[in-house]
PDB file of N, CA and C in Angstrom:
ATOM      1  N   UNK A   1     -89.800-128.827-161.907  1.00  0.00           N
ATOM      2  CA  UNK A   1     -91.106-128.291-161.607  1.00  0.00           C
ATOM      3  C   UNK A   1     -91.494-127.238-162.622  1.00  0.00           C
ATOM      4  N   UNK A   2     -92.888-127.174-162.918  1.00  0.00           N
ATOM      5  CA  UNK A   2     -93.121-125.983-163.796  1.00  0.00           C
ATOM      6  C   UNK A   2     -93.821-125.329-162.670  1.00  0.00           C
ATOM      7  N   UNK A   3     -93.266-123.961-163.357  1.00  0.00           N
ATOM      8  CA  UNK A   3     -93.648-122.725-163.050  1.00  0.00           C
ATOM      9  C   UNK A   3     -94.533-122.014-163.562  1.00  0.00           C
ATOM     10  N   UNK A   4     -95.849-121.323-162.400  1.00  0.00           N
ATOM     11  CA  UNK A   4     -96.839-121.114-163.680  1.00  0.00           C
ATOM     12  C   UNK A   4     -96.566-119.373-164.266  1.00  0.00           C
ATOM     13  N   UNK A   5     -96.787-119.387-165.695  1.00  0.00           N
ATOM     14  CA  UNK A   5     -97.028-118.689-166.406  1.00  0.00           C
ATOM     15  C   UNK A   5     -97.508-117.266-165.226  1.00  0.00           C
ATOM     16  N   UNK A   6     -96.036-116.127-165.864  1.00  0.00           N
ATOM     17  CA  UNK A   6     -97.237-114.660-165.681  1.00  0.00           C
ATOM     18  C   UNK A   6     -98.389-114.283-166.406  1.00  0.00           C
ATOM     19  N   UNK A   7     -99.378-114.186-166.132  1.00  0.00           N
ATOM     20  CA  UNK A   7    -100.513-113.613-167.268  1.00  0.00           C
ATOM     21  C   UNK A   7    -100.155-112.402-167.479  1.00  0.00           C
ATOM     22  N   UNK A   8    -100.050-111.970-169.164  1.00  0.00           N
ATOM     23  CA  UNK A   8    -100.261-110.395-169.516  1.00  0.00           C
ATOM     24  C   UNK A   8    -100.701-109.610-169.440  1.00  0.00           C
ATOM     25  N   UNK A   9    -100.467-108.020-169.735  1.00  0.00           N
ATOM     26  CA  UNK A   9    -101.267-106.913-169.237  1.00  0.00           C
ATOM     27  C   UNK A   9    -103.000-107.007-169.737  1.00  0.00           C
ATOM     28  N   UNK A  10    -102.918-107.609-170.899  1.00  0.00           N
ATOM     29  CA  UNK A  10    -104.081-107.810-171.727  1.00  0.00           C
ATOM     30  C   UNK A  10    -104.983-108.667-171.164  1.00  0.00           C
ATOM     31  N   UNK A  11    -104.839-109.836-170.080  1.00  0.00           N
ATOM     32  CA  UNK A  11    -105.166-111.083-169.232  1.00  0.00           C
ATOM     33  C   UNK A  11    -105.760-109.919-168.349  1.00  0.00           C
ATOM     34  N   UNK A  12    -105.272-109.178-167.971  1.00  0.00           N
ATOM     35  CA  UNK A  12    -105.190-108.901-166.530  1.00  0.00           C
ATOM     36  C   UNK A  12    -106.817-107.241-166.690  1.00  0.00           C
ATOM     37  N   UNK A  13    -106.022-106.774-167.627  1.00  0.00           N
ATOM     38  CA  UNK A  13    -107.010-106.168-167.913  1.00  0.00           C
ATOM     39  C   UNK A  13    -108.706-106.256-168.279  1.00  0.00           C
ATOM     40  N   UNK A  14    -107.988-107.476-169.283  1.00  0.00           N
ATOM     41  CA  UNK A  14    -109.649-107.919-169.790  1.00  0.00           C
ATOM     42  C   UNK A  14    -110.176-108.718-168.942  1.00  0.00           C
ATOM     43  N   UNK A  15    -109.576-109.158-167.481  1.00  0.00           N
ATOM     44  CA  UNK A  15    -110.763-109.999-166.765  1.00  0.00           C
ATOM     45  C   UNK A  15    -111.475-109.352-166.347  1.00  0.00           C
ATOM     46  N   UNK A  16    -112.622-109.875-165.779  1.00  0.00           N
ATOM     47  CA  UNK A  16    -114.220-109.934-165.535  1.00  0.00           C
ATOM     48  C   UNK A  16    -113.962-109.160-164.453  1.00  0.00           C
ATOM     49  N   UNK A  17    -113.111-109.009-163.390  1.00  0.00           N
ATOM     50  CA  UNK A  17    -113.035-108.625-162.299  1.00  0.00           C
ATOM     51  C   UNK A  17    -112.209-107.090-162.513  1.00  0.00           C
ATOM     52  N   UNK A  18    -111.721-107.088-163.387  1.00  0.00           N
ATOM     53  CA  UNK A  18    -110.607-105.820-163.561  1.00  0.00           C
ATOM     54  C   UNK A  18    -111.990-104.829-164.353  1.00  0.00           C
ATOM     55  N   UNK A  19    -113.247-105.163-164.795  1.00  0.00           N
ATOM     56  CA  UNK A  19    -114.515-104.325-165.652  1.00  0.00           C
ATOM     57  C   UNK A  19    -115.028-104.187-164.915  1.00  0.00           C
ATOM     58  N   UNK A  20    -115.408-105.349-163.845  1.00  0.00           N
ATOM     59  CA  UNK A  20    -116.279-104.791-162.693  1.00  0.00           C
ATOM     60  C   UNK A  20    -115.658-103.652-161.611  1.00  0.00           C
ATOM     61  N   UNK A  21    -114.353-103.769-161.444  1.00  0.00           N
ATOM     62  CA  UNK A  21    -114.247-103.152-160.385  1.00  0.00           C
ATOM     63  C   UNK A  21    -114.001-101.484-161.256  1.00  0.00           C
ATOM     64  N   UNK A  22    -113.531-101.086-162.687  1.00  0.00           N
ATOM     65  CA  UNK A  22    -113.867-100.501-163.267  1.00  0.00           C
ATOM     66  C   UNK A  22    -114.965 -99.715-163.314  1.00  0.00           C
ATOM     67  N   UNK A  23    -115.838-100.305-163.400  1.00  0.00           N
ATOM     68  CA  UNK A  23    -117.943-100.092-163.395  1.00  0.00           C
ATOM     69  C   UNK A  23    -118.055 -99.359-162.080  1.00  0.00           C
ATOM     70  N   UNK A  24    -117.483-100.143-161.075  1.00  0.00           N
ATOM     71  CA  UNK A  24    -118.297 -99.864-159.814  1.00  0.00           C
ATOM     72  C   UNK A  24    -117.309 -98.404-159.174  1.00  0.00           C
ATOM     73  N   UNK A  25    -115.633 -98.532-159.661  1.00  0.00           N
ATOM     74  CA  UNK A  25    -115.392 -97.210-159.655  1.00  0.00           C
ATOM     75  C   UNK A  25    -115.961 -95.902-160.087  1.00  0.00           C
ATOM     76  N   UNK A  26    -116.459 -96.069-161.359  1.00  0.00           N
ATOM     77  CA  UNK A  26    -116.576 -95.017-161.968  1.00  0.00           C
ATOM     78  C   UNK A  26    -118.363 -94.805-160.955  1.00  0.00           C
ATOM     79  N   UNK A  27    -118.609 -95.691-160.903  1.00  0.00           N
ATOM     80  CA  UNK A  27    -120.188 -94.819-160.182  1.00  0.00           C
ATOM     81  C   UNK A  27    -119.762 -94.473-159.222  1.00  0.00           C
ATOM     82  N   UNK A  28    -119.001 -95.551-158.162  1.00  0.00           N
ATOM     83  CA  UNK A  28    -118.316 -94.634-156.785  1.00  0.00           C
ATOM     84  C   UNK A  28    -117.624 -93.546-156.619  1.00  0.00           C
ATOM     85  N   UNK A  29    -117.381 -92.766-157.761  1.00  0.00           N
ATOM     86  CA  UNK A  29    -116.563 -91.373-157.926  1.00  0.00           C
ATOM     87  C   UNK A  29    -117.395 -90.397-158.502  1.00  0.00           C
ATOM     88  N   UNK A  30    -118.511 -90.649-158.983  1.00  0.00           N
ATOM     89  CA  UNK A  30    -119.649 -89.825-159.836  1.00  0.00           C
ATOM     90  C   UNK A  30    -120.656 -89.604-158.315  1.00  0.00           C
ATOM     91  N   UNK A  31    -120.507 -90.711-157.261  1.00  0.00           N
ATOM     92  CA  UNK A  31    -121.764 -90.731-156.192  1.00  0.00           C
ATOM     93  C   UNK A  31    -120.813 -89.466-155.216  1.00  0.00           C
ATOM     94  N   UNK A  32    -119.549 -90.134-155.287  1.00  0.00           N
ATOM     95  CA  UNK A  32    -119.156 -89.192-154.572  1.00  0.00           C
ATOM     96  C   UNK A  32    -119.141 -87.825-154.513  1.00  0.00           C
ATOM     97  N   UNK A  33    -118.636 -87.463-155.829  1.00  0.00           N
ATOM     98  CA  UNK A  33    -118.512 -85.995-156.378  1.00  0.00           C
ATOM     99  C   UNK A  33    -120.087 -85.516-156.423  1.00  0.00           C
ATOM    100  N   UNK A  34    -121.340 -86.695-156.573  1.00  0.00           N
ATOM    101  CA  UNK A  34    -122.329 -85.892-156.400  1.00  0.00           C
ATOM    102  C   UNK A  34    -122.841 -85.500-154.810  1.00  0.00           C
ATOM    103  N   UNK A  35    -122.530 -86.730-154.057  1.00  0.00           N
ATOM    104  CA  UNK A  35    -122.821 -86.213-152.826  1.00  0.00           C
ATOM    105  C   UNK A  35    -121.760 -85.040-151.977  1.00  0.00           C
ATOM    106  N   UNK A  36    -121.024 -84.641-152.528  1.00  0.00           N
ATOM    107  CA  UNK A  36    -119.869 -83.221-152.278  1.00  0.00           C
ATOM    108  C   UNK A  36    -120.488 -82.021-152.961  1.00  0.00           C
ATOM    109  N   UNK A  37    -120.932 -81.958-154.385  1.00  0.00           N
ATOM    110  CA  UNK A  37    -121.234 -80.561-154.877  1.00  0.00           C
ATOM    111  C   UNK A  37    -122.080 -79.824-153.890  1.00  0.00           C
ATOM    112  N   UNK A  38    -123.302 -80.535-153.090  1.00  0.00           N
ATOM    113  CA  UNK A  38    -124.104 -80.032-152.553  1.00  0.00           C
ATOM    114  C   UNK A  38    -123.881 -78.791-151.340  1.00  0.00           C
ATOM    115  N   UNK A  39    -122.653 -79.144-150.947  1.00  0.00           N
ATOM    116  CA  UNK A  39    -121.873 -78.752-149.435  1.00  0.00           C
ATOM    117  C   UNK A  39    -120.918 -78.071-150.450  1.00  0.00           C
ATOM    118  N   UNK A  40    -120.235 -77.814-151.822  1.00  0.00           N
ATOM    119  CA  UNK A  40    -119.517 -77.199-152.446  1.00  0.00           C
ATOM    120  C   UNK A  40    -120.464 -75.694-153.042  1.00  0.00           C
ATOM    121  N   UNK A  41    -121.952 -76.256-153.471  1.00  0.00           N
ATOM    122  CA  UNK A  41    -122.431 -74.987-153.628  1.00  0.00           C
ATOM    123  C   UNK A  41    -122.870 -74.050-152.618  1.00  0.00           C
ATOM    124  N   UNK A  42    -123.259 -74.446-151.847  1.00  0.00           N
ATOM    125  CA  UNK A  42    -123.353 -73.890-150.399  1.00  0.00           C
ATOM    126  C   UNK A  42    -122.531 -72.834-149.889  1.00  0.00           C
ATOM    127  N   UNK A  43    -120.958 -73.463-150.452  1.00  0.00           N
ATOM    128  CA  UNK A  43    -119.998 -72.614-149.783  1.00  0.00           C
ATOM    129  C   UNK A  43    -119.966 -71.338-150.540  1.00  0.00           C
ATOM    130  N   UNK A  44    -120.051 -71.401-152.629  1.00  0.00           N
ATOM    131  CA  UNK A  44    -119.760 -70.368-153.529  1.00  0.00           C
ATOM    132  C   UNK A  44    -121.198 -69.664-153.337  1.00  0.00           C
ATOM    133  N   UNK A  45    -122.122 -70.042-152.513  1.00  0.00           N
ATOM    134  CA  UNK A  45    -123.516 -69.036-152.660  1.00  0.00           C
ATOM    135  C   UNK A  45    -123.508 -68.030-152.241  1.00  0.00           C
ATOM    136  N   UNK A  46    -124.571 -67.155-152.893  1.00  0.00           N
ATOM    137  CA  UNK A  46    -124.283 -65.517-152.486  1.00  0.00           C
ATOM    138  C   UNK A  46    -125.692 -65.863-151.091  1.00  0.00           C
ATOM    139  N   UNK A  47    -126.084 -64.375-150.781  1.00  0.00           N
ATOM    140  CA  UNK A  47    -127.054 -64.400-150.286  1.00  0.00           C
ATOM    141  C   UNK A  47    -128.528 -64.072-150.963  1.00  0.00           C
ATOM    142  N   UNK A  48    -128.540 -63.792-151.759  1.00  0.00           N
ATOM    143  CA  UNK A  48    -129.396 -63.586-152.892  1.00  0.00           C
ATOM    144  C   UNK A  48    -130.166 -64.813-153.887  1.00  0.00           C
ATOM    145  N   UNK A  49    -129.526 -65.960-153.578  1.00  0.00           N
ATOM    146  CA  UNK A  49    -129.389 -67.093-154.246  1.00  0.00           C
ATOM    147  C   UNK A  49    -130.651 -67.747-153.652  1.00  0.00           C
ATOM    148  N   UNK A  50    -131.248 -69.014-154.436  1.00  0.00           N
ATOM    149  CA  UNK A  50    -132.367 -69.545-153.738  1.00  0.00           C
ATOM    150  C   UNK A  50    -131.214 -70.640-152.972  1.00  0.00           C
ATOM    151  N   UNK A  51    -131.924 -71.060-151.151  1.00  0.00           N
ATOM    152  CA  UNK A  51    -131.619 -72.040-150.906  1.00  0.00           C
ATOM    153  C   UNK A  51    -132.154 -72.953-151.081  1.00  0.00           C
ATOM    154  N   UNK A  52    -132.116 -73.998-151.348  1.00  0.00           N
ATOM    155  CA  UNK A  52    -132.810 -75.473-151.290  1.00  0.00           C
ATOM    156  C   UNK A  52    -133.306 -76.107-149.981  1.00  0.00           C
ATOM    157  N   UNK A  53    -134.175 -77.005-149.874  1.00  0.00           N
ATOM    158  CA  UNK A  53    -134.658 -77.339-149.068  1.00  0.00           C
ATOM    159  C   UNK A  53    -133.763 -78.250-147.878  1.00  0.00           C
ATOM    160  N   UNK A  54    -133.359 -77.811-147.018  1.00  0.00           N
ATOM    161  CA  UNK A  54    -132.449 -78.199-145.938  1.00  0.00           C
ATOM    162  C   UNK A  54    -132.665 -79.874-146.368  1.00  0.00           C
ATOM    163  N   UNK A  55    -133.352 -80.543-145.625  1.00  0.00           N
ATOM    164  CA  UNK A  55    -133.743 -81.899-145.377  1.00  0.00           C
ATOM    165  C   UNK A  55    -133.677 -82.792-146.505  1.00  0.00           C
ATOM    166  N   UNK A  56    -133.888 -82.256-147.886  1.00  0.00           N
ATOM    167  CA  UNK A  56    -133.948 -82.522-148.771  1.00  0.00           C
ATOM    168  C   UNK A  56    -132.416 -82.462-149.134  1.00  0.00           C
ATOM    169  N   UNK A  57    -131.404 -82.177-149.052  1.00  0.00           N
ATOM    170  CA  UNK A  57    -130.180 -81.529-149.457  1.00  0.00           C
ATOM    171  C   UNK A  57    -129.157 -83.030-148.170  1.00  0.00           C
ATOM    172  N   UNK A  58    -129.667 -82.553-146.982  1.00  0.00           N
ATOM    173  CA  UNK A  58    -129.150 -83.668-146.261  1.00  0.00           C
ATOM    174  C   UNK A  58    -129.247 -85.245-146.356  1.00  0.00           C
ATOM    175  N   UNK A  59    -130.688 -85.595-146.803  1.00  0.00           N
ATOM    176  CA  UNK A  59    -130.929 -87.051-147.196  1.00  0.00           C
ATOM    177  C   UNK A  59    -130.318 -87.816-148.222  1.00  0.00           C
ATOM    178  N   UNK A  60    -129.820 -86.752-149.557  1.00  0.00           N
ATOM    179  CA  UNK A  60    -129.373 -86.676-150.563  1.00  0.00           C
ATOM    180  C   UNK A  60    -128.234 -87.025-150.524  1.00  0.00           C
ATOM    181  N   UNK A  61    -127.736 -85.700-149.970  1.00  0.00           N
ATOM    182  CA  UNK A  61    -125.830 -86.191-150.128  1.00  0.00           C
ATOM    183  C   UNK A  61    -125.276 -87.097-149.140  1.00  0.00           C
ATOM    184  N   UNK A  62    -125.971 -87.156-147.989  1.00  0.00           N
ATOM    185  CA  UNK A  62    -125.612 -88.220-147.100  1.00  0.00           C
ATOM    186  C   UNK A  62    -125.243 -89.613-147.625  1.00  0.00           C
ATOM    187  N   UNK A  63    -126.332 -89.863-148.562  1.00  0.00           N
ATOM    188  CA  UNK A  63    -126.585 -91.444-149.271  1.00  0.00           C
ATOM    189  C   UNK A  63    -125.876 -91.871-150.512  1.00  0.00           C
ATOM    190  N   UNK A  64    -125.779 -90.445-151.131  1.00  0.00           N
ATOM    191  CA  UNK A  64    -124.553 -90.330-151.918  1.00  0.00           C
ATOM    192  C   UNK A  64    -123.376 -90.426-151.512  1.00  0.00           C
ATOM    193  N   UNK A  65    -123.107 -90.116-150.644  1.00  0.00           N
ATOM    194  CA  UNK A  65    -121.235 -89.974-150.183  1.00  0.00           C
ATOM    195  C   UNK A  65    -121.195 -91.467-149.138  1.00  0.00           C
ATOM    196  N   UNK A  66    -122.313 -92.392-148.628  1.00  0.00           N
ATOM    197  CA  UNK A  66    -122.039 -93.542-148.003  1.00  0.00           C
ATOM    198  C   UNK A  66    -121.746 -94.565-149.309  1.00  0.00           C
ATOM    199  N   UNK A  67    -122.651 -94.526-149.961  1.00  0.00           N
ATOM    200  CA  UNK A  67    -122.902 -95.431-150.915  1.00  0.00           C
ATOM    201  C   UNK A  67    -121.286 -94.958-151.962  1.00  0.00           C
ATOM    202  N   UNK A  68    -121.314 -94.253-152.771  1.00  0.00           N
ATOM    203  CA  UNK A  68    -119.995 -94.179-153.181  1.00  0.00           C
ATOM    204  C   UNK A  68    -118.604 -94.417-152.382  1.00  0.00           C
ATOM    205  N   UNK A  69    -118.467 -94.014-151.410  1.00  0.00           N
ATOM    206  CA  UNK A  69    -117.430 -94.622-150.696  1.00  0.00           C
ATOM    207  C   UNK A  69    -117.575 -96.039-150.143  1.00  0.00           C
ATOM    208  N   UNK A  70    -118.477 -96.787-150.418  1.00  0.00           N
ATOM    209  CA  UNK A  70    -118.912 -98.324-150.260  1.00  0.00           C
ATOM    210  C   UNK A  70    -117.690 -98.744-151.477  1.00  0.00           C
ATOM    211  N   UNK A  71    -118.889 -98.562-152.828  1.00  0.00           N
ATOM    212  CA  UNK A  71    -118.618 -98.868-154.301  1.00  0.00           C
ATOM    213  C   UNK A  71    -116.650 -98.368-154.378  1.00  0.00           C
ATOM    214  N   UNK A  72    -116.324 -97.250-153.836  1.00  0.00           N
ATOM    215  CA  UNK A  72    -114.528 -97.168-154.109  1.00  0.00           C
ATOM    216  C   UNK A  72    -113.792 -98.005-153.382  1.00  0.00           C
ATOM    217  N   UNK A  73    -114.376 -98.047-152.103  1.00  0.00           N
ATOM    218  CA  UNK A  73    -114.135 -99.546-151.009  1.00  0.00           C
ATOM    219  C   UNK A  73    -113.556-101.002-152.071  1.00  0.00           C
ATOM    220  N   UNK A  74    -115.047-101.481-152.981  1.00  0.00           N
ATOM    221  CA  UNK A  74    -115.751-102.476-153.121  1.00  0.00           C
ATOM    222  C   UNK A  74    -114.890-102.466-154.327  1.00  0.00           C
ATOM    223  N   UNK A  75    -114.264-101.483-155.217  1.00  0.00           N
ATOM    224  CA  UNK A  75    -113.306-101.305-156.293  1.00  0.00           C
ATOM    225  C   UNK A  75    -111.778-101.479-155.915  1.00  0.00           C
ATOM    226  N   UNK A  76    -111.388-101.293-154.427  1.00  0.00           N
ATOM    227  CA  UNK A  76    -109.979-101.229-154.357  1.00  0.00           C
ATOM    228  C   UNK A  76    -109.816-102.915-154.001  1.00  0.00           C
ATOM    229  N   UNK A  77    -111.294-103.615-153.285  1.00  0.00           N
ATOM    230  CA  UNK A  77    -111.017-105.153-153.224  1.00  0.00           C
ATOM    231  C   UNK A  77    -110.936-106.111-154.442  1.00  0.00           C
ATOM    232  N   UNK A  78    -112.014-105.724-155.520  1.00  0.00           N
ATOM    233  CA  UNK A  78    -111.254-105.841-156.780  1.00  0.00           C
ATOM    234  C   UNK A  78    -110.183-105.608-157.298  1.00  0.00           C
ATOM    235  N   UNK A  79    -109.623-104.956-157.694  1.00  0.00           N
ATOM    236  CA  UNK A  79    -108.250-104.822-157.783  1.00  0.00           C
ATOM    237  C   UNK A  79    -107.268-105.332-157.314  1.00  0.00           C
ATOM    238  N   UNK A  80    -107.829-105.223-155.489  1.00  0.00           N
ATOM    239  CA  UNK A  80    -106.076-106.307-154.770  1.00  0.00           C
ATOM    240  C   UNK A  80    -106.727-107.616-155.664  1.00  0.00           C
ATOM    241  N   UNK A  81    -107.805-107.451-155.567  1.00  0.00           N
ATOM    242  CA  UNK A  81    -107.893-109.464-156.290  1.00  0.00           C
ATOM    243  C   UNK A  81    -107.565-109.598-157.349  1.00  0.00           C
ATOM    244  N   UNK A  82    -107.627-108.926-158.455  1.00  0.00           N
ATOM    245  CA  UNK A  82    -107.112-109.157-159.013  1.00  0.00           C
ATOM    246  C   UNK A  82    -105.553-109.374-159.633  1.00  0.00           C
ATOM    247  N   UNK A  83    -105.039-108.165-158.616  1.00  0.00           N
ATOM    248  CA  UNK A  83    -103.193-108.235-158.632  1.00  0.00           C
ATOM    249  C   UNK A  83    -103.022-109.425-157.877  1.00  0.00           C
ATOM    250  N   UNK A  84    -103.521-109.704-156.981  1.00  0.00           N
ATOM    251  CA  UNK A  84    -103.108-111.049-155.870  1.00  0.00           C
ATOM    252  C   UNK A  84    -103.709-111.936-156.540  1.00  0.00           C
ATOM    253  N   UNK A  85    -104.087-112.457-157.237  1.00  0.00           N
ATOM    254  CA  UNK A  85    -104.784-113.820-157.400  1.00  0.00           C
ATOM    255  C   UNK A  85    -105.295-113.518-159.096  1.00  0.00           C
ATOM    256  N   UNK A  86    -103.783-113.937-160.155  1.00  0.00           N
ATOM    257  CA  UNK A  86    -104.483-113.525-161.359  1.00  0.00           C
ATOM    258  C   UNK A  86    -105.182-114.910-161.582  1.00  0.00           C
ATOM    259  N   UNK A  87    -105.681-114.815-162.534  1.00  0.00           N
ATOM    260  CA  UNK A  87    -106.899-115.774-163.519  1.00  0.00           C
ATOM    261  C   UNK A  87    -105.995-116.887-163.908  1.00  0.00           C
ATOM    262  N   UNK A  88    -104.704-116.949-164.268  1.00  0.00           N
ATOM    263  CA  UNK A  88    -103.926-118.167-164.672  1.00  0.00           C
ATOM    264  C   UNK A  88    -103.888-119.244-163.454  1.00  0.00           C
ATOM    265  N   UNK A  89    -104.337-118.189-162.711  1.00  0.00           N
ATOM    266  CA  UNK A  89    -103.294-119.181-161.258  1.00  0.00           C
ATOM    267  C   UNK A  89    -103.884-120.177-161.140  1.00  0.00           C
ATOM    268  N   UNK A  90    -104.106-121.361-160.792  1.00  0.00           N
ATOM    269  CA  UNK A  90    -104.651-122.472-159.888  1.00  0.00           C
ATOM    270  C   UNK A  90    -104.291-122.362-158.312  1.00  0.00           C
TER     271      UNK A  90
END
């Protein structure tokens, strides 16, 4: 019987699925960290400081921190797919 072929680090890397889930990390960690600063400046503010508009501040980071933790979700299922099921396989 043949046995199929391991694909290389270079296979594994350069597939289509190992860039996408790449892509969609890096925005899911930029959405995240943006929907956190908001509740991070909050905490270092003096009282002297302008606040921002409540409602405006909540709509914001809310949608930021769902949506990025979607996209890191949507990056770790890439990845198992790609370790579980390389591109050589049939």
């Amino acid at each position: 019987m043949n046995t199929p072929e391991k694909p290389s680090r270079w296979a594994l890397l350069f597939d289509i699925r190992s860039i996408i889930a790449a892509l969609l990390g890096v925005y899911g960690v930029v959405l995240l960290v943006a929907g956190l600063a908001p509740g991070l400046a909050r905490v270092g503010a003096g009282a002297a400081t302008h606040s921002p508009d409540r409602a405006d501040l909540a709509a914001g980071s809310g949608a930021n921190l769902w949506v990025g933790g979607i996209l890191v979700l949507i990056t770790l299922v890439f990845a198992a797919w790609v370790v579980l099921r390389p591109a050589g396989r049939a």
